[in-house]
N, C-alpha and C. Protein backbone atom coordinates (compact mmCIF):
# COMPACT_ATOMS: atom_id res chain seq x y z
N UNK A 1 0.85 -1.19 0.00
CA UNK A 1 0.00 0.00 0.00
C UNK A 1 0.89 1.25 0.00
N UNK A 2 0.40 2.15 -0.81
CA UNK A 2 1.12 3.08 -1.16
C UNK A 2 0.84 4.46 0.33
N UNK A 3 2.17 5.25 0.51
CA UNK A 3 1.91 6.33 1.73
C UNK A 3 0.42 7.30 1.05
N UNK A 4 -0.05 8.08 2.07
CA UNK A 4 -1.15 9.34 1.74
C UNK A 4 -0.19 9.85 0.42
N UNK A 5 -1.16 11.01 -0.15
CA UNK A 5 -0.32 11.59 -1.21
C UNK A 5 0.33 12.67 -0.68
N UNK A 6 0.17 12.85 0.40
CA UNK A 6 0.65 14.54 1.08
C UNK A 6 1.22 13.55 2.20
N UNK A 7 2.41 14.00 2.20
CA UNK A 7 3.90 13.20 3.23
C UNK A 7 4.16 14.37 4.09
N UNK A 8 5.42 14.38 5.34
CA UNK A 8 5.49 15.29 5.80
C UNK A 8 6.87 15.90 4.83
N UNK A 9 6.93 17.49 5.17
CA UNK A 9 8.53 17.91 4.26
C UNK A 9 9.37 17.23 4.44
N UNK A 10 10.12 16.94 5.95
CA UNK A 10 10.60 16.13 6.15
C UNK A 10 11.42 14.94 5.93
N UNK A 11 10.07 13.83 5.48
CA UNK A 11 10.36 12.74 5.33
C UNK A 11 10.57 13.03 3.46
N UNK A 12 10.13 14.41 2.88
CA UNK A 12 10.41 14.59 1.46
C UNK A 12 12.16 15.14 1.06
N UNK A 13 12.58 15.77 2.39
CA UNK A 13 13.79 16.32 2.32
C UNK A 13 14.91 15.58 2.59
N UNK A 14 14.70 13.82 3.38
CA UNK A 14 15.48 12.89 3.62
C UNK A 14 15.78 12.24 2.40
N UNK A 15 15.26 12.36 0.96
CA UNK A 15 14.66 11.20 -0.16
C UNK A 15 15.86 11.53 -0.77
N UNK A 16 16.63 10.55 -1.46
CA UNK A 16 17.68 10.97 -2.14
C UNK A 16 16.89 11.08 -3.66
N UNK A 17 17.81 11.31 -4.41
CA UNK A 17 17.17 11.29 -6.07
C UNK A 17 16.48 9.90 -6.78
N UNK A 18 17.00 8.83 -5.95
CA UNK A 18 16.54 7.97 -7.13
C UNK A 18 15.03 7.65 -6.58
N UNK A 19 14.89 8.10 -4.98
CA UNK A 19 13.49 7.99 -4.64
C UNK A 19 12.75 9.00 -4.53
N UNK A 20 12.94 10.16 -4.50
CA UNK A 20 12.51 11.42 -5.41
C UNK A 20 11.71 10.64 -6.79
N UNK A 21 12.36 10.09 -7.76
CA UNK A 21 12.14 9.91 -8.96
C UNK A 21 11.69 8.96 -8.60
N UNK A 22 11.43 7.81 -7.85
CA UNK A 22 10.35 6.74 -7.58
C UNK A 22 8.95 7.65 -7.46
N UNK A 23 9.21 8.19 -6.37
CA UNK A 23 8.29 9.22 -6.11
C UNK A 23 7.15 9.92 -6.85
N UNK A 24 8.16 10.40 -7.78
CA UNK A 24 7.65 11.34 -8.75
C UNK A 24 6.90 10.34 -10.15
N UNK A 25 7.55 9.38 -10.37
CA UNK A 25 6.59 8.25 -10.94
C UNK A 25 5.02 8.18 -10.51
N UNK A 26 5.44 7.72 -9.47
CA UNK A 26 4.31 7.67 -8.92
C UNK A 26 3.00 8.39 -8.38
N UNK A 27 3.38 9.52 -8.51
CA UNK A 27 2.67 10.91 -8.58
C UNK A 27 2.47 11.02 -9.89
N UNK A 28 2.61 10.77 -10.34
CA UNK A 28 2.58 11.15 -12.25
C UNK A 28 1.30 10.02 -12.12
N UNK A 29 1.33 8.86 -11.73
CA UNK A 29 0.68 8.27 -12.17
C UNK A 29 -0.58 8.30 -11.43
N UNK A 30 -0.64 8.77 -10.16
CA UNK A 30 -2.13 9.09 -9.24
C UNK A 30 -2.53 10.07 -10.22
N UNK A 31 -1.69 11.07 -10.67
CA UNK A 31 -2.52 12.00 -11.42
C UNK A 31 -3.36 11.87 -12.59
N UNK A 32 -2.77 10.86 -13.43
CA UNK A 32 -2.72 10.43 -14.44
C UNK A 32 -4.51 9.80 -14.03
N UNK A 33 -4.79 8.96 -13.20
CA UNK A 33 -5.79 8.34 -12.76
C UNK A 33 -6.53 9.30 -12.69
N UNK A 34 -6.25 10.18 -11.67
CA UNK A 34 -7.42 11.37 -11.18
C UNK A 34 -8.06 11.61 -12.14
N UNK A 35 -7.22 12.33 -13.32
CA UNK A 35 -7.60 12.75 -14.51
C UNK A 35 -8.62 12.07 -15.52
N UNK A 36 -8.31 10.69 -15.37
CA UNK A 36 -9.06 9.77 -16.11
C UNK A 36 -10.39 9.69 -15.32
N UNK A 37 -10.50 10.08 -13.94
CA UNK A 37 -11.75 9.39 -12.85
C UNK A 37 -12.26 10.61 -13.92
N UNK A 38 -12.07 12.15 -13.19
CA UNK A 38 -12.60 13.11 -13.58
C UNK A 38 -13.16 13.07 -15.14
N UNK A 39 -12.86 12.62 -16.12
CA UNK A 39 -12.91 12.62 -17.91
C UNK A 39 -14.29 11.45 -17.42
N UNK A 40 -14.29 10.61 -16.18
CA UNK A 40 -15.59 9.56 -16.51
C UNK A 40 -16.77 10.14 -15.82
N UNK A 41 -16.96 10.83 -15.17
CA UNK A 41 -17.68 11.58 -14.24
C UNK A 41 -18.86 11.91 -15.45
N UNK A 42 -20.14 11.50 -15.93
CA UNK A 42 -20.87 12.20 -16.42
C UNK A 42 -21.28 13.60 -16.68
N UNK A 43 -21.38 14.20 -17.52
CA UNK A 43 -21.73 15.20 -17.80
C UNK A 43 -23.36 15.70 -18.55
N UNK A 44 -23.57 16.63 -18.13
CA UNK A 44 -25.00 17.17 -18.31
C UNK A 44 -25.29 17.31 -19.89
N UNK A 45 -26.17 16.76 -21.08
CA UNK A 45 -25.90 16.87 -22.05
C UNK A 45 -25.85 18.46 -22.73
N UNK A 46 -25.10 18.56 -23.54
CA UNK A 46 -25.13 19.68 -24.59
C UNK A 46 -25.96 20.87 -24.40
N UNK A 47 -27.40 20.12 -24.90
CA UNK A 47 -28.79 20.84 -25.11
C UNK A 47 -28.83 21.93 -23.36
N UNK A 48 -28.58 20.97 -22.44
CA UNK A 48 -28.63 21.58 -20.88
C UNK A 48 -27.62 22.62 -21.17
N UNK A 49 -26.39 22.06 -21.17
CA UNK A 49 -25.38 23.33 -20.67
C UNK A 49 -25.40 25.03 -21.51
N UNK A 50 -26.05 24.59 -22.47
CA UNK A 50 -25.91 25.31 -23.62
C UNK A 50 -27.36 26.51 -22.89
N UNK A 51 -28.48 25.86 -22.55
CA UNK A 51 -29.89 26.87 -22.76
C UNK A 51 -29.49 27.00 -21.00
N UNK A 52 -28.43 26.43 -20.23
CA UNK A 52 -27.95 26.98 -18.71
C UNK A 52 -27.83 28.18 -18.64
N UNK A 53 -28.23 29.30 -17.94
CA UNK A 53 -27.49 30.59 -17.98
C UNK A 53 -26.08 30.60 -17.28
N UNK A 54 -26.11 29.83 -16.56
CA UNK A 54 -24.55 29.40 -15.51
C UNK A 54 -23.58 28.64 -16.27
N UNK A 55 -23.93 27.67 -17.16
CA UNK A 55 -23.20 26.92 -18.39
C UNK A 55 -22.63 25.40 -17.58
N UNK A 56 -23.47 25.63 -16.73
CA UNK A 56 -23.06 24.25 -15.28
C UNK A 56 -22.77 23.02 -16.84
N UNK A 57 -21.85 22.08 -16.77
CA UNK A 57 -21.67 21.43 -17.11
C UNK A 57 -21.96 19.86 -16.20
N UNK A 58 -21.94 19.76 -15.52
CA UNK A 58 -22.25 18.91 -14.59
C UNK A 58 -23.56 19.18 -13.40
N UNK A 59 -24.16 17.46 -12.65
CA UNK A 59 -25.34 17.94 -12.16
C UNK A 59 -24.80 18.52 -10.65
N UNK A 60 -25.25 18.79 -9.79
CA UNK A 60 -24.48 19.09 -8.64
C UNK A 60 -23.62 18.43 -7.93
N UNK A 61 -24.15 16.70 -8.06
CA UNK A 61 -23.60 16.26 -7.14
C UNK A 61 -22.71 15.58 -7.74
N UNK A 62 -22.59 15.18 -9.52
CA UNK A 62 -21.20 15.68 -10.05
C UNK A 62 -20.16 16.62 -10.01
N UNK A 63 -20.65 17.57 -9.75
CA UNK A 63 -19.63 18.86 -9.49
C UNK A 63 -18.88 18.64 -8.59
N UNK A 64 -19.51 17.91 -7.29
CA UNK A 64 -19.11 17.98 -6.46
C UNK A 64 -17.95 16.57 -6.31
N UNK A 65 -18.27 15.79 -6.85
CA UNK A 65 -17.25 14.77 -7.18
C UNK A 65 -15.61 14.99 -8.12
N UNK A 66 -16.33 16.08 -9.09
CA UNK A 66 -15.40 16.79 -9.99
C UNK A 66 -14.59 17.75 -8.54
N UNK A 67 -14.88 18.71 -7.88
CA UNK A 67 -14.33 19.26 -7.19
C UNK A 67 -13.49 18.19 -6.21
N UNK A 68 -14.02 17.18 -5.94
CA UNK A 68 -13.13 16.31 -5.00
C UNK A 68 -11.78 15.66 -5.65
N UNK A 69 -11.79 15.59 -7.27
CA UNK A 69 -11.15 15.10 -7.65
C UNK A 69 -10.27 16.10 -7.81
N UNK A 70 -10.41 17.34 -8.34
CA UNK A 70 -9.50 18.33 -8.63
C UNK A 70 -8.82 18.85 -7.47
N UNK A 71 -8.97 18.69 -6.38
CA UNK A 71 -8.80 18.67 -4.96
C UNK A 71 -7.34 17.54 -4.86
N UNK A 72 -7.64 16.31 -5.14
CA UNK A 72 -6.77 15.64 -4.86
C UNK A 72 -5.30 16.05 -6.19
N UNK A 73 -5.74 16.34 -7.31
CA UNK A 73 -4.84 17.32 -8.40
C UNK A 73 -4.02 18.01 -7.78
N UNK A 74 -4.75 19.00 -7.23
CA UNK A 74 -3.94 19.92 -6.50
C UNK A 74 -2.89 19.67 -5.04
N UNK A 75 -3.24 18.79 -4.66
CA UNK A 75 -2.56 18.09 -3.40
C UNK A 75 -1.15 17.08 -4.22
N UNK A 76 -1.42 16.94 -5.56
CA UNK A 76 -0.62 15.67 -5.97
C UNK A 76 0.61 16.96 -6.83
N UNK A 77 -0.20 17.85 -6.98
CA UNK A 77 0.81 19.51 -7.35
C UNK A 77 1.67 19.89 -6.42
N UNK A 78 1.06 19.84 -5.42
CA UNK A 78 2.00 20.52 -4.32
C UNK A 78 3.16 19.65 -3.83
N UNK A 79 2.34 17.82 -4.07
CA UNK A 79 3.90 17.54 -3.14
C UNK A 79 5.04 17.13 -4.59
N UNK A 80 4.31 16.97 -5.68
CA UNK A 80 5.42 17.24 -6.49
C UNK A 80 6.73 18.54 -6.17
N UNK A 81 5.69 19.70 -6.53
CA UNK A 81 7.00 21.11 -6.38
C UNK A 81 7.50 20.87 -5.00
N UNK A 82 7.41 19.58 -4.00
CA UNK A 82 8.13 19.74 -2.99
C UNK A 82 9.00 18.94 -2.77
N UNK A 83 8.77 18.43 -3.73
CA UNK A 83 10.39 16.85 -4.46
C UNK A 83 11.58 17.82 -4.95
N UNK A 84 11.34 18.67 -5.45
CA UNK A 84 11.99 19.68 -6.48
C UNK A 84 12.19 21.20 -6.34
């Protein structure tokens, strides 16, 4: 089982390079997933988003799954720039 995606600095500032670059594999590749969850997440058809005045592309409680995912994006951002 793989650690949380958010480590302490710490234990990021002990990592030599070649586990940095394990690391960073592996972050590449949670992201890589996220990205794919998020692309499966249904979307509201066309005809909706289009006559939306808000242009909501998703129903709410998609959005809100979309926001959870982009959430974990951004967490998988940060501990990258903190390998580097």
């Amino acid at each position: 089982m793989q650690e949380p995606i958010i480590q302490k600095e710490y234990k990021i500032k002990k990592m030599n390079q070649q586990e940095k670059a394990k690391r960073y594999d592996w972050l590449l590749e949670q992201y890589k997933q996220v990205e794919r969850q998020i692309k499966m997440v249904p979307k509201l058809p066309l005809e909706e988003t289009l006559q939306s005045l808000d242009s909501k592309e998703y129903t709410p409680e998609n959005q809100n799954k979309v926001n959870e995912l982009r959430i974990k994006l951004t967490r998988i951002d940060i501990e990258v720039k903190k390998l580097f």
